[in-house]
Protein backbone atom coordinates (compact mmCIF):
# COMPACT_ATOMS: atom_id res chain seq x y z
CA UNK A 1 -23.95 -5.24 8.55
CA UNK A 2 -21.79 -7.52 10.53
CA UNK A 3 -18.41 -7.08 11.48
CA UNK A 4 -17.70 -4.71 8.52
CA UNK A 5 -19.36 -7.25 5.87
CA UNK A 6 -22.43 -6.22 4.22
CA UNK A 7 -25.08 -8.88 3.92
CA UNK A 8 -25.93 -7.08 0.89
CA UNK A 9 -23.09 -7.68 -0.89
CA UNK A 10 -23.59 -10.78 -3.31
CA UNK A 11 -19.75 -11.83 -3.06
CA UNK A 12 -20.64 -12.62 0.74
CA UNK A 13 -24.16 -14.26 0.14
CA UNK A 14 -22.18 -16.46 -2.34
CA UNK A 15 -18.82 -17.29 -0.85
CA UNK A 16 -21.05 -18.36 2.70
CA UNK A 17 -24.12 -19.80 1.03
CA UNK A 18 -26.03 -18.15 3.53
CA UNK A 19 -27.25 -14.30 4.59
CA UNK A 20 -26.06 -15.38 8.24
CA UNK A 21 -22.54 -16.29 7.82
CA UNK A 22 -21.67 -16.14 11.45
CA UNK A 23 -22.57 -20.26 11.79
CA UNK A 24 -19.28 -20.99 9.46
CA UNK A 25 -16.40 -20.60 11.88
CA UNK A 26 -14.23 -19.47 8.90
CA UNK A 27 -15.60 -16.94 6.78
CA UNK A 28 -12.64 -14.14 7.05
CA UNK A 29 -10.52 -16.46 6.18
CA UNK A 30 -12.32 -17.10 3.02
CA UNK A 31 -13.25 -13.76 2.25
CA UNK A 32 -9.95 -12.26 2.26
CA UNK A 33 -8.41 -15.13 -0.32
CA UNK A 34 -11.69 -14.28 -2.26
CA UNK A 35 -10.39 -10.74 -1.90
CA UNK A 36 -6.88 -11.48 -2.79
CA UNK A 37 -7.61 -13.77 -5.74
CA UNK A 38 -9.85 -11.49 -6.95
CA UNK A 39 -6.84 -8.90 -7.12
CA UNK A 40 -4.55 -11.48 -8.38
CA UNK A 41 -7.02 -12.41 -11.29
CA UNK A 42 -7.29 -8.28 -11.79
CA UNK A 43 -4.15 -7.17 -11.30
CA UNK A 44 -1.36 -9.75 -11.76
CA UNK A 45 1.12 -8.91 -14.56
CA UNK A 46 3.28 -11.04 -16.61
CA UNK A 47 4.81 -14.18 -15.35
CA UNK A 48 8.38 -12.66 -14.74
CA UNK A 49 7.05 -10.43 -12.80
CA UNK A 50 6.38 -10.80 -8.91
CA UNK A 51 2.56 -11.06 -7.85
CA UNK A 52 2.95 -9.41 -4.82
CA UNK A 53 4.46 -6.06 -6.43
CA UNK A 54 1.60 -6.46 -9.21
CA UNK A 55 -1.03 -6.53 -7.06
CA UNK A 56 0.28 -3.66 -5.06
CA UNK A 57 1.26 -1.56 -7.71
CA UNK A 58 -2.24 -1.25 -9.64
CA UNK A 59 -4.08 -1.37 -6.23
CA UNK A 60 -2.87 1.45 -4.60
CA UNK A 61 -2.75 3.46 -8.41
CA UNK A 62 -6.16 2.38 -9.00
CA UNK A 63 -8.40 3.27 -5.53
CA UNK A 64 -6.09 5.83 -4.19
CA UNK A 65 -7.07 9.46 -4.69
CA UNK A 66 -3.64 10.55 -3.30
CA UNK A 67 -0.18 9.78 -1.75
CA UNK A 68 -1.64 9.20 1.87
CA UNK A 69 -4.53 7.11 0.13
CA UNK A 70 -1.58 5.31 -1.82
CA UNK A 71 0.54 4.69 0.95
CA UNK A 72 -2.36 3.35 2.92
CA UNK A 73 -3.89 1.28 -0.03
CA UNK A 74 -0.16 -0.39 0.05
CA UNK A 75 0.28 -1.44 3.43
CA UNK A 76 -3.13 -3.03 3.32
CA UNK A 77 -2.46 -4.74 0.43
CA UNK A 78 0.91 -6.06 1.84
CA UNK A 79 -0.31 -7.31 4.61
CA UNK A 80 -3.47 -8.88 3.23
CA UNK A 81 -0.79 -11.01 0.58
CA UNK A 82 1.44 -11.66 3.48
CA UNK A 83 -1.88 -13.51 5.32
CA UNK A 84 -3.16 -15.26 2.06
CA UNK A 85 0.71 -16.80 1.84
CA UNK A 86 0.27 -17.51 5.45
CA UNK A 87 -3.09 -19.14 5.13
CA UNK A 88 -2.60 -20.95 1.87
CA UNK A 89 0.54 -22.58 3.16
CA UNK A 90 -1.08 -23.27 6.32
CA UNK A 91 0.37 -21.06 8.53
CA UNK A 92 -1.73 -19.07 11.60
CA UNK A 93 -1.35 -15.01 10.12
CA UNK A 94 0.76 -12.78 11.96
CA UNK A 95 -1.45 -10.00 11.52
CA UNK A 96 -5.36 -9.82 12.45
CA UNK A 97 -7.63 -10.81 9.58
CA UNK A 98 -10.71 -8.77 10.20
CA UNK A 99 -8.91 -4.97 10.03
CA UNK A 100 -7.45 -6.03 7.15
CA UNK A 101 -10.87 -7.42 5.63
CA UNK A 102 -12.44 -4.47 6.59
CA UNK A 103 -9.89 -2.11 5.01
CA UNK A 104 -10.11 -3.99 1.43
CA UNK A 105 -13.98 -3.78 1.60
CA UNK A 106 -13.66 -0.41 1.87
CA UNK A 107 -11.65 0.66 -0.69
CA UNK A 108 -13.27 -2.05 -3.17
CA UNK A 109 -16.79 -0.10 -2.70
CA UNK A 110 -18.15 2.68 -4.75
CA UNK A 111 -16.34 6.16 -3.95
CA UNK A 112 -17.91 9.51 -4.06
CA UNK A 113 -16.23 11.73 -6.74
């Protein structure tokens, strides 16, 4: 495991092309618009309806196992739309990429019941 990203997962092998994705100088970058496209592509409602709320809404009703686990689930969520808008309109992200990464991977993994 590096930096909270498991070389086991296939998503990562894929999106770098490589098992050692510490040569490409922007791989959290990339990750977290895989992660937020992948919610988008999940979770994204009707076209009258905002994305941002969408994805929100059925992420934090879907992974959390409570309101603390909700509330959690939607700031992380929040702020990892907030840095896809930033990057994909080619703004620098207010916020620090990796904690958010590392929060999405974690609720995006298999739970214990």
């Amino acid at each position: 495991m590096y930096m909270g990203l498991n070389f086991e997962n296939s998503a990562v092998r894929d999106l770098t092309g490589s098992e050692d994705f510490r040569e490409r100088p922007y791989i959290e970058e990339s990750a977290l618009l895989q992660y937020v496209f992948a919610l988008e592509a999940l979770l994204a409602g009707d076209k009258g309806t905002s994305i941002r709320g969408a994805l929100v809404s059925g992420a934090k009703f879907l992974a959390g196992r409570g309101d603390d686990e909700r509330s959690h689930i939607h700031r992380i969520v929040t702020k990892a739309y907030d840095i896809r808008c930033d990057l994909v309109h080619g703004r620098e992200p207010e916020d620090r990429i990796f904690p958010i990464l590392w929060n999405l991977e974690a609720y995006g993994g298999d739970k214990d019941s």
